[in-house]
PDB file of N, CA and C in Angstrom:
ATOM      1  N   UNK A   1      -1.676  12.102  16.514  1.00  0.00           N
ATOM      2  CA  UNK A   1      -0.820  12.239  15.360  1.00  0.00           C
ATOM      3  C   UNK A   1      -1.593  12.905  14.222  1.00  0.00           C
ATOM      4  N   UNK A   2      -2.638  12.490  14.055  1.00  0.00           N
ATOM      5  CA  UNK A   2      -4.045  12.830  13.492  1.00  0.00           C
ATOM      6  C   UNK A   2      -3.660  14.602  13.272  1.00  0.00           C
ATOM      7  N   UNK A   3      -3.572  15.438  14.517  1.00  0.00           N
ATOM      8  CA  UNK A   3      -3.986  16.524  14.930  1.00  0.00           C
ATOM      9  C   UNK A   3      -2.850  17.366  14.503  1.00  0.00           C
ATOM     10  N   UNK A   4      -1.420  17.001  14.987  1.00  0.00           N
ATOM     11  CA  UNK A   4      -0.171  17.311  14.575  1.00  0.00           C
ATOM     12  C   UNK A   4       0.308  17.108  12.562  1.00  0.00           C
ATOM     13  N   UNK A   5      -0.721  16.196  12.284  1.00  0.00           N
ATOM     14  CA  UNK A   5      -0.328  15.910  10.679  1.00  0.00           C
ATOM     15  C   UNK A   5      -1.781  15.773  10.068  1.00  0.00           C
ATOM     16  N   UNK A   6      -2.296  17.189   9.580  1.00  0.00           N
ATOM     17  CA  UNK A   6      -3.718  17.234   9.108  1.00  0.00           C
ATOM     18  C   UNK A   6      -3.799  15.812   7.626  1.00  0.00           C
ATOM     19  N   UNK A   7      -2.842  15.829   6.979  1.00  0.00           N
ATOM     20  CA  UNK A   7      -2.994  15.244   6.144  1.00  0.00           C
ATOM     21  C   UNK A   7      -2.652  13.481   6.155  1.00  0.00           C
ATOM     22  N   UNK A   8      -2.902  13.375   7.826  1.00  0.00           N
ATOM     23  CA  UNK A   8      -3.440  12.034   7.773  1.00  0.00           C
ATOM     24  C   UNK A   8      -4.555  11.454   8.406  1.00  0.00           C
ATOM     25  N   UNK A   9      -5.924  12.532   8.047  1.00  0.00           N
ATOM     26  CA  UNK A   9      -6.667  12.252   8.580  1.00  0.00           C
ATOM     27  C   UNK A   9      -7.773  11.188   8.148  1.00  0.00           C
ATOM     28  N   UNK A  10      -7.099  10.523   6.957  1.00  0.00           N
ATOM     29  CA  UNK A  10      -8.076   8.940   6.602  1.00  0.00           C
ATOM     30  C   UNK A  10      -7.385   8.463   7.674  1.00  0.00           C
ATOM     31  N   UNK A  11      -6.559   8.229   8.349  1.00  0.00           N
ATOM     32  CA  UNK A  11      -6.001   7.012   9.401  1.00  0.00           C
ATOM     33  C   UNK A  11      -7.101   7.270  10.425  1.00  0.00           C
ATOM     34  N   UNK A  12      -7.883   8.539  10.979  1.00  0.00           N
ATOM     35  CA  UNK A  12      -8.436   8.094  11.825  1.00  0.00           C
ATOM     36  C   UNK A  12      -9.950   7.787  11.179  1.00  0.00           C
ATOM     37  N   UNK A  13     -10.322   7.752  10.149  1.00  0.00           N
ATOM     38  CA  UNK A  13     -11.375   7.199   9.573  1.00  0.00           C
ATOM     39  C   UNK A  13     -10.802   5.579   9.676  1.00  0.00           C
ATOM     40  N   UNK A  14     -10.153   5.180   9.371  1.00  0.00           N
ATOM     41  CA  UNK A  14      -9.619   3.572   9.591  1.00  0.00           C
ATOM     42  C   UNK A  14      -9.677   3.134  11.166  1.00  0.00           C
ATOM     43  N   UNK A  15      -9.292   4.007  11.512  1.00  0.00           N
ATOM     44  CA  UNK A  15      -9.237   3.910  13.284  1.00  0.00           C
ATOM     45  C   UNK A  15     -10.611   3.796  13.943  1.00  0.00           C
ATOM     46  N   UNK A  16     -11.748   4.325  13.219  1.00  0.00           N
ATOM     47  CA  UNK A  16     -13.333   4.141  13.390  1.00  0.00           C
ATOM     48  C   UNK A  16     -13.500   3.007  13.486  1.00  0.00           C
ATOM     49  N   UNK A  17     -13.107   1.943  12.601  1.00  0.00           N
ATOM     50  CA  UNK A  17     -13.853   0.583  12.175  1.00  0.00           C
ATOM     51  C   UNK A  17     -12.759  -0.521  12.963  1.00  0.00           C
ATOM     52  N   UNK A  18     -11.623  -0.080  13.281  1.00  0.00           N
ATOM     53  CA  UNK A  18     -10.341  -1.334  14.347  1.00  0.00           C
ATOM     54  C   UNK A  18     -10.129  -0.413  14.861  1.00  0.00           C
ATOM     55  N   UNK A  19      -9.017  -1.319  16.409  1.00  0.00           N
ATOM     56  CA  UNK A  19      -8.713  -0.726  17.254  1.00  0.00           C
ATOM     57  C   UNK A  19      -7.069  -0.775  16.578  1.00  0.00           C
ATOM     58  N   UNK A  20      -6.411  -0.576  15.690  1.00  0.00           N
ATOM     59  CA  UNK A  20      -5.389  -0.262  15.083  1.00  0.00           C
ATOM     60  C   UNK A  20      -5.473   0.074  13.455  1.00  0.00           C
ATOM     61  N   UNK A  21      -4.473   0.773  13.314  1.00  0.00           N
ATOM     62  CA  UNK A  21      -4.367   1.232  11.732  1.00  0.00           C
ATOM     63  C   UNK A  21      -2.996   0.860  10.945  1.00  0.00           C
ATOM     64  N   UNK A  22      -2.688   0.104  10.184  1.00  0.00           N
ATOM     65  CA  UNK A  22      -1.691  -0.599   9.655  1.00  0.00           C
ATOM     66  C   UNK A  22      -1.588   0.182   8.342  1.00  0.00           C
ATOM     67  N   UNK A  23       0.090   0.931   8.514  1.00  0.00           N
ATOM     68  CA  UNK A  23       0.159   1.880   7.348  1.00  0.00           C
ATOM     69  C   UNK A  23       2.065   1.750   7.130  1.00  0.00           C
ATOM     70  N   UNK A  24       2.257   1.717   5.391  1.00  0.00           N
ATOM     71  CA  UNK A  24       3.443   1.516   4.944  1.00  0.00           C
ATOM     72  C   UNK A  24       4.795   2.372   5.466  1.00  0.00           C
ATOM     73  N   UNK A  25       5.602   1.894   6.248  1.00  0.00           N
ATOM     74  CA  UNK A  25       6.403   2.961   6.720  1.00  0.00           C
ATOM     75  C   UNK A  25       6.792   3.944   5.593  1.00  0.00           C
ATOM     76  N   UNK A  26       7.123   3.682   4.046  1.00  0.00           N
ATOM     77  CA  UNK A  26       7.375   4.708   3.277  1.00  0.00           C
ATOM     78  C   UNK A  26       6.001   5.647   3.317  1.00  0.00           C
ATOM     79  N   UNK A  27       5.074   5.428   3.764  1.00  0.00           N
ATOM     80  CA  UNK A  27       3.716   6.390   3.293  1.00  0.00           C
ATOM     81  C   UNK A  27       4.150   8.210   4.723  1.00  0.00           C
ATOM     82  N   UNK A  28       5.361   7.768   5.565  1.00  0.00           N
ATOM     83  CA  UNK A  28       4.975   9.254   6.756  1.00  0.00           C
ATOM     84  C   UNK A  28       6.465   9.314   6.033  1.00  0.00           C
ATOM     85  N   UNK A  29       6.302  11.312   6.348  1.00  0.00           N
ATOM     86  CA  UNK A  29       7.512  11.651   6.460  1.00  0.00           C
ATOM     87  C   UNK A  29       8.221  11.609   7.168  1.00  0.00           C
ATOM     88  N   UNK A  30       9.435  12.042   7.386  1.00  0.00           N
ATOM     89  CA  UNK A  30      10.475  12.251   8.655  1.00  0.00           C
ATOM     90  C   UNK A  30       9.701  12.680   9.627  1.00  0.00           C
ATOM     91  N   UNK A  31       9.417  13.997   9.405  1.00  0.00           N
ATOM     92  CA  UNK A  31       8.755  14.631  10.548  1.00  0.00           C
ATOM     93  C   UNK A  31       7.896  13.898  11.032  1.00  0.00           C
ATOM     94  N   UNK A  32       6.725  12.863  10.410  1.00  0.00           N
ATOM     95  CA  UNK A  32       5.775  12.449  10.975  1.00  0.00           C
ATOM     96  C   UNK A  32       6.393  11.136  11.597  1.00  0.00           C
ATOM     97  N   UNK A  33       7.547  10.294  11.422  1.00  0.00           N
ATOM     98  CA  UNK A  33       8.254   9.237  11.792  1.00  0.00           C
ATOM     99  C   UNK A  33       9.073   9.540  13.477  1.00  0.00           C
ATOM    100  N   UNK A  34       9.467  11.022  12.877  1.00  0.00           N
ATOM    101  CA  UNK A  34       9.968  11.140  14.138  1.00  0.00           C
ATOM    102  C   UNK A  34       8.871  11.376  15.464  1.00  0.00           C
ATOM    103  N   UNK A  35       7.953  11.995  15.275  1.00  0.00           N
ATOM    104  CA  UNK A  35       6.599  11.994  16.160  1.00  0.00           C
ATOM    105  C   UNK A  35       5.980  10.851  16.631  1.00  0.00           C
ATOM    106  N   UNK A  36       6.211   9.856  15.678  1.00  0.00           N
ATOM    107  CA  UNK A  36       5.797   8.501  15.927  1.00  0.00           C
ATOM    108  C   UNK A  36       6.681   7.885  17.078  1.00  0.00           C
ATOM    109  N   UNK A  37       7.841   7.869  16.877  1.00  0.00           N
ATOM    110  CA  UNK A  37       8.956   7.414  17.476  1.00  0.00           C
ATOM    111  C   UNK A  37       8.713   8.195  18.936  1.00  0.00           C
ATOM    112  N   UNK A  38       8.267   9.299  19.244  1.00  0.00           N
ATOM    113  CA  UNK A  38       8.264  10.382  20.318  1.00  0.00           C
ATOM    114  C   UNK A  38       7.224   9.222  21.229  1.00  0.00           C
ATOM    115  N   UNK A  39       6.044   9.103  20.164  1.00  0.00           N
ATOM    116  CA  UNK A  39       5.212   8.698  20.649  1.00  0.00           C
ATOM    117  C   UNK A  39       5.240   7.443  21.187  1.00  0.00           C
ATOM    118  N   UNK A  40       6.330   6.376  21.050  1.00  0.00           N
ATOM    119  CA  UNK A  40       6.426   5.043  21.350  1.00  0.00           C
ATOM    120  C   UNK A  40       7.066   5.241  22.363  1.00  0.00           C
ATOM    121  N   UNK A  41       8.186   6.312  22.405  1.00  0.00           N
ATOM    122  CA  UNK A  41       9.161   6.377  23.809  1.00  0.00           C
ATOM    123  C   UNK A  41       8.128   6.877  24.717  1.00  0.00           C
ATOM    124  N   UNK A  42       7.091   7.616  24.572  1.00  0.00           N
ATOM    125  CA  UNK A  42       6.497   7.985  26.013  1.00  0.00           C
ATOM    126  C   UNK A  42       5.446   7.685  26.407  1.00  0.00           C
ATOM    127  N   UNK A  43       4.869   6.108  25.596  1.00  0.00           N
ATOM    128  CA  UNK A  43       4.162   5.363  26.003  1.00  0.00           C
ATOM    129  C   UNK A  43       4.996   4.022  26.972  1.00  0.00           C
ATOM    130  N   UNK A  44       5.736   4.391  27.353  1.00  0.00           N
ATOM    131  CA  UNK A  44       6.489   3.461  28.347  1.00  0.00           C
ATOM    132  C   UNK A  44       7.321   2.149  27.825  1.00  0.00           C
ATOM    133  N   UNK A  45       7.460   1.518  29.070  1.00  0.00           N
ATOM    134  CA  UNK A  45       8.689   0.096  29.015  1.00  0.00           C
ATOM    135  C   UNK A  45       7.571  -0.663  28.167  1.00  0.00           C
ATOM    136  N   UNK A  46       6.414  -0.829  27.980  1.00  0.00           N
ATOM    137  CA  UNK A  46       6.301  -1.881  26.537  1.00  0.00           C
ATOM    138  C   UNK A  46       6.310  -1.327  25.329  1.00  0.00           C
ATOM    139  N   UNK A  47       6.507  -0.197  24.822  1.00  0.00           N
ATOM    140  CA  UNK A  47       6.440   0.065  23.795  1.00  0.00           C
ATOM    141  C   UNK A  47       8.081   0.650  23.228  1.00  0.00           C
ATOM    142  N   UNK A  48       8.839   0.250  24.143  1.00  0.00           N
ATOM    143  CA  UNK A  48      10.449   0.662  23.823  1.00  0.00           C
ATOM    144  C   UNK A  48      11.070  -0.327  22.613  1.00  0.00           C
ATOM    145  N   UNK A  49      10.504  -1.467  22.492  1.00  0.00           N
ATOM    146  CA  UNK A  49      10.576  -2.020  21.137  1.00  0.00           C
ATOM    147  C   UNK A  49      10.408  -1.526  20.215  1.00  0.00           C
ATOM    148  N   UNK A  50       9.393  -1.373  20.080  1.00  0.00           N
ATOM    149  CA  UNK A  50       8.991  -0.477  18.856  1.00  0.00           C
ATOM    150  C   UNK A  50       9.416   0.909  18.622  1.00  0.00           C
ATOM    151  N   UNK A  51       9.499   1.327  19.930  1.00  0.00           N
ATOM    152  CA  UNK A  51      10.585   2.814  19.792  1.00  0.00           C
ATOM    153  C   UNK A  51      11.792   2.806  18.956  1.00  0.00           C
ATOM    154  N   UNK A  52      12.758   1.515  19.559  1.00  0.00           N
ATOM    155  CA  UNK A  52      13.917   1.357  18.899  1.00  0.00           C
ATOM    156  C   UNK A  52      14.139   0.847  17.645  1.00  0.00           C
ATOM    157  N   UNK A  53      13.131  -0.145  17.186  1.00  0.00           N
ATOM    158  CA  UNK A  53      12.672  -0.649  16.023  1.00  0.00           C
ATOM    159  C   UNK A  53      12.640   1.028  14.981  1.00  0.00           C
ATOM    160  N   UNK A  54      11.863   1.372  15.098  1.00  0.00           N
ATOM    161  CA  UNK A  54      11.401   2.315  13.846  1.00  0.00           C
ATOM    162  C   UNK A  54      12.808   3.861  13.987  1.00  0.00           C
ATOM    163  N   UNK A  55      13.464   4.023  15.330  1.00  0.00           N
ATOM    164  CA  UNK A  55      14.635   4.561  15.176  1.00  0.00           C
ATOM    165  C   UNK A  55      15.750   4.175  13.913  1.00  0.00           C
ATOM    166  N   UNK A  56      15.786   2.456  14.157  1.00  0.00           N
ATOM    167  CA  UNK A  56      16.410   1.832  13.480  1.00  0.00           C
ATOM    168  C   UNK A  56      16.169   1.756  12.000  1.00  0.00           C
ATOM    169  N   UNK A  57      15.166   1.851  11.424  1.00  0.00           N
ATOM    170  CA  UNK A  57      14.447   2.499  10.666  1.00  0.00           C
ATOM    171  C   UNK A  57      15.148   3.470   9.478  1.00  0.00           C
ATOM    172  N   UNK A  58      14.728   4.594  10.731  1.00  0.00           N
ATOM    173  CA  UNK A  58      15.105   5.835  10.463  1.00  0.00           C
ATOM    174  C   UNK A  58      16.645   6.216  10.243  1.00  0.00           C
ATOM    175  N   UNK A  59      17.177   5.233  10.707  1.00  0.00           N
ATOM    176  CA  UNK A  59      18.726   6.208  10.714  1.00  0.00           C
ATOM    177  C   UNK A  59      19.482   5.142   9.289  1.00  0.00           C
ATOM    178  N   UNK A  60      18.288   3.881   9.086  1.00  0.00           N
ATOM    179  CA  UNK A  60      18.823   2.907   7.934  1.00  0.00           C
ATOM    180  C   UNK A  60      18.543   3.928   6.753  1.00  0.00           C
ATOM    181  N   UNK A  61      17.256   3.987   6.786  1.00  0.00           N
ATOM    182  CA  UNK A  61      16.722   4.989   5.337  1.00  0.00           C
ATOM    183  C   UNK A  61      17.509   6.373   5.480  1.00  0.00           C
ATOM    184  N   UNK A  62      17.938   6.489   6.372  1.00  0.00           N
ATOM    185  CA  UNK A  62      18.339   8.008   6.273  1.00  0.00           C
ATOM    186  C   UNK A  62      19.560   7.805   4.532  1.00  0.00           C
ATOM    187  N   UNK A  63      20.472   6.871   4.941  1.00  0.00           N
ATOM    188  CA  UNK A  63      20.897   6.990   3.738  1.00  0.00           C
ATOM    189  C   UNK A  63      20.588   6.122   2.766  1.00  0.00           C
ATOM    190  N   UNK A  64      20.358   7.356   2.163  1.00  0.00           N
ATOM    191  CA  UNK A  64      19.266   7.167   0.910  1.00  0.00           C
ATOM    192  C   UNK A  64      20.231   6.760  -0.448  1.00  0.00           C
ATOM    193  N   UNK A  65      21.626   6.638  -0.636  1.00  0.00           N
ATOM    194  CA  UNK A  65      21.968   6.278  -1.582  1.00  0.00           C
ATOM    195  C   UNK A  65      21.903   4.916  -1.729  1.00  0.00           C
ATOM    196  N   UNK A  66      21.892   4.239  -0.624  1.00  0.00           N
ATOM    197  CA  UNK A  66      21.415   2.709  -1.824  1.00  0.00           C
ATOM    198  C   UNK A  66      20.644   2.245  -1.116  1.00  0.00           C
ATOM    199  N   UNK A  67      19.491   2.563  -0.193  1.00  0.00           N
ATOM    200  CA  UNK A  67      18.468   1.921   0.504  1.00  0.00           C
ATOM    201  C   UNK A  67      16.921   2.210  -0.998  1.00  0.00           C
ATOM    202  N   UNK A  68      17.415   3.401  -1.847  1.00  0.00           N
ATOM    203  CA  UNK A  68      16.277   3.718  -2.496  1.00  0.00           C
ATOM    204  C   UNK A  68      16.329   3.186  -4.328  1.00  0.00           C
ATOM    205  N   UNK A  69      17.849   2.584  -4.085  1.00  0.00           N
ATOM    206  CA  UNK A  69      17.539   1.565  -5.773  1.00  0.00           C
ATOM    207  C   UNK A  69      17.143   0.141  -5.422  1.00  0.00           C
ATOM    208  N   UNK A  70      16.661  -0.425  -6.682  1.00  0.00           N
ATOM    209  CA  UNK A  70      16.386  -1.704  -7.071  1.00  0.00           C
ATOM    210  C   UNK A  70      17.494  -2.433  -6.070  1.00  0.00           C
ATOM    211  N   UNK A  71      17.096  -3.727  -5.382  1.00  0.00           N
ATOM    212  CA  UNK A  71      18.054  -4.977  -5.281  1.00  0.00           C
ATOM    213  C   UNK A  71      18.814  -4.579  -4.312  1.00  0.00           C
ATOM    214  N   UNK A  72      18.502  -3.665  -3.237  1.00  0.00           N
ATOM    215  CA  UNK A  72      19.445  -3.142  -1.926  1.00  0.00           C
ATOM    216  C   UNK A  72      18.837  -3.503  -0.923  1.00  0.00           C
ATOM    217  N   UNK A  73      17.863  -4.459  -0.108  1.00  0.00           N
ATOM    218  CA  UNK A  73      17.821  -5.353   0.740  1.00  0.00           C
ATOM    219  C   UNK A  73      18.804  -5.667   1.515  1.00  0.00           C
ATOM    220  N   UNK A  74      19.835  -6.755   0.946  1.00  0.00           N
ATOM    221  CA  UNK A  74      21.250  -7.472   1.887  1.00  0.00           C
ATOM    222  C   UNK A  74      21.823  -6.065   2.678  1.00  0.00           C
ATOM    223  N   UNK A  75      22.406  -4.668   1.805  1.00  0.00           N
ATOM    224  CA  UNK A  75      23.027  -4.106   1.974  1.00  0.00           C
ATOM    225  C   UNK A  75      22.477  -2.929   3.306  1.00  0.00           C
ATOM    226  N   UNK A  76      20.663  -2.639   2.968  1.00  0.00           N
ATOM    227  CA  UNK A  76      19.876  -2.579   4.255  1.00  0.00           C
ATOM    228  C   UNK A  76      20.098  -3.288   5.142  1.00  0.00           C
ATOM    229  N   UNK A  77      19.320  -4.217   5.042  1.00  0.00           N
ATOM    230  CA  UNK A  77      19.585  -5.111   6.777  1.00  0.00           C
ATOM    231  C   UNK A  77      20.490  -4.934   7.680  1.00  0.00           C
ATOM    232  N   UNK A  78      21.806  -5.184   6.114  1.00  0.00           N
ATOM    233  CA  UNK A  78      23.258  -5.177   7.108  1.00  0.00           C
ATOM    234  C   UNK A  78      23.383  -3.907   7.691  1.00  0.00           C
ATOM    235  N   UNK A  79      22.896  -2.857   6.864  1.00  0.00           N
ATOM    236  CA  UNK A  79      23.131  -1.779   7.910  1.00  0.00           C
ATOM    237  C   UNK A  79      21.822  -1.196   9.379  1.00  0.00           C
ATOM    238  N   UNK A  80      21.068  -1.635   8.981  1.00  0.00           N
ATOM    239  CA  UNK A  80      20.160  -2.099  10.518  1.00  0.00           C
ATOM    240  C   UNK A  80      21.045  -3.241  11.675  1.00  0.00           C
ATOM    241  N   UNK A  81      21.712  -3.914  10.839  1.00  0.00           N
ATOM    242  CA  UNK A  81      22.342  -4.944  12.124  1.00  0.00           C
ATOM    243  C   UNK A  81      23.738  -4.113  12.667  1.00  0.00           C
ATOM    244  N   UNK A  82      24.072  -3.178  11.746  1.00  0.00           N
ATOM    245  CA  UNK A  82      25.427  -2.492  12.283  1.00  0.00           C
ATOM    246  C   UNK A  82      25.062  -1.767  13.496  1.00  0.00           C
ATOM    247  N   UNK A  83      23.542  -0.911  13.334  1.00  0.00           N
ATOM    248  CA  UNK A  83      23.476   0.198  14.097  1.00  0.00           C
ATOM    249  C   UNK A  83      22.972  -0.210  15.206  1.00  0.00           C
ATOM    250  N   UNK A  84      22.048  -1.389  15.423  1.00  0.00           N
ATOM    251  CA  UNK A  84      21.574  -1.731  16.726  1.00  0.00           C
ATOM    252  C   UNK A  84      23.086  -1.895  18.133  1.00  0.00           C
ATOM    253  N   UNK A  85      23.952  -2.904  17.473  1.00  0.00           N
ATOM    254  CA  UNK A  85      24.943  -3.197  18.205  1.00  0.00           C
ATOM    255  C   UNK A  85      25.571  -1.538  18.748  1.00  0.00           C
ATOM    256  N   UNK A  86      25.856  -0.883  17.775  1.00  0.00           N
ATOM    257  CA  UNK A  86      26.726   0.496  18.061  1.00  0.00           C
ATOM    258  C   UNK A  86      26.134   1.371  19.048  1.00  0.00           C
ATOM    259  N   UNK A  87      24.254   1.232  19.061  1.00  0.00           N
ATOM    260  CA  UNK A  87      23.212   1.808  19.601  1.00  0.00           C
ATOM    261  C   UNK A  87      23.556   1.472  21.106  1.00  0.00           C
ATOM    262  N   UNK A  88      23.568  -0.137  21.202  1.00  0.00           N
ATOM    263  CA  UNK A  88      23.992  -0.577  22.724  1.00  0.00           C
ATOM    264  C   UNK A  88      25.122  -0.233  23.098  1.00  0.00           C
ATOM    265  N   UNK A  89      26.257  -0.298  22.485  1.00  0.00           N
ATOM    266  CA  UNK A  89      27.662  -0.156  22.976  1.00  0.00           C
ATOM    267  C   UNK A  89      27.446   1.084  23.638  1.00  0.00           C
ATOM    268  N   UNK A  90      27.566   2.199  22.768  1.00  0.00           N
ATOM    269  CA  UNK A  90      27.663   3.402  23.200  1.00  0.00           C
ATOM    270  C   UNK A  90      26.239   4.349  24.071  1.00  0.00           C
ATOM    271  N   UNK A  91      25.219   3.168  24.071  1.00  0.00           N
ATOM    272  CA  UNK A  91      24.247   4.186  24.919  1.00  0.00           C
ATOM    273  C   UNK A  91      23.505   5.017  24.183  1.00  0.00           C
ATOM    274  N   UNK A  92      23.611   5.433  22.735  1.00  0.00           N
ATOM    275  CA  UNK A  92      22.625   6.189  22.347  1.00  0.00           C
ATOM    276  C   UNK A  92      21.099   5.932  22.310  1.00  0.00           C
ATOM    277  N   UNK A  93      20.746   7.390  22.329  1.00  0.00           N
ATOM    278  CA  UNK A  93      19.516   7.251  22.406  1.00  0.00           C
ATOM    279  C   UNK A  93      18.691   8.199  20.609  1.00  0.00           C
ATOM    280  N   UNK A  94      18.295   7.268  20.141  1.00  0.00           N
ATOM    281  CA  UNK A  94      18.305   8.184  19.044  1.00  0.00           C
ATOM    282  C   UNK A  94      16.325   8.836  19.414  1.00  0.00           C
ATOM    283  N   UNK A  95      16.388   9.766  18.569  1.00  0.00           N
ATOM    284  CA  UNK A  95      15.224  10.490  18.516  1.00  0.00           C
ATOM    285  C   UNK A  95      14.434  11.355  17.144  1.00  0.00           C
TER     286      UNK A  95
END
């Protein structure tokens, strides 16, 4: 990820000293979120959690009109709990 996004190359200075690097999902962009996400789907069946997790994520923040004021929590979640269910019903696969 390092290589694909020059400008996160303190993560692999962090990555020197642990065998993981713990970083704020607001700190990557899209582009670098979606690479991430690439990267969880094609590390296989244990990492499909986390694949779908940070999809879920992504398609919450996508809208940005009230995920990015003060006191919009409840109204997040709820829309993370809408999209998982809709995700299963219909089979999507987001990316």
């Amino acid at each position: 990820m390092v290589e694909a996004f020059p400008r996160l190359t303190s993560l692999a200075e962090q990555h020197r000293f642990a065998n993981k690097v713990e970083v704020p999902f607001d700190q990557f962009s899209s582009d670098e979120l979606l690479f991430l996400q690439g990267l969880y789907r094609d590390a296989g069946p244990k990492m499909q959690g986390c694949c779908a997790q940070l999809s879920t994520l992504r398609v919450a923040l996508s809208d940005k009109s009230a995920s990015s004021m003060p006191g919009t929590l409840k109204p997040f979640c709820q829309r993370c709990c809408a999209i998982y269910p809709r995700m299963g019903i219909h089979g999507e696969r987001r990316r």
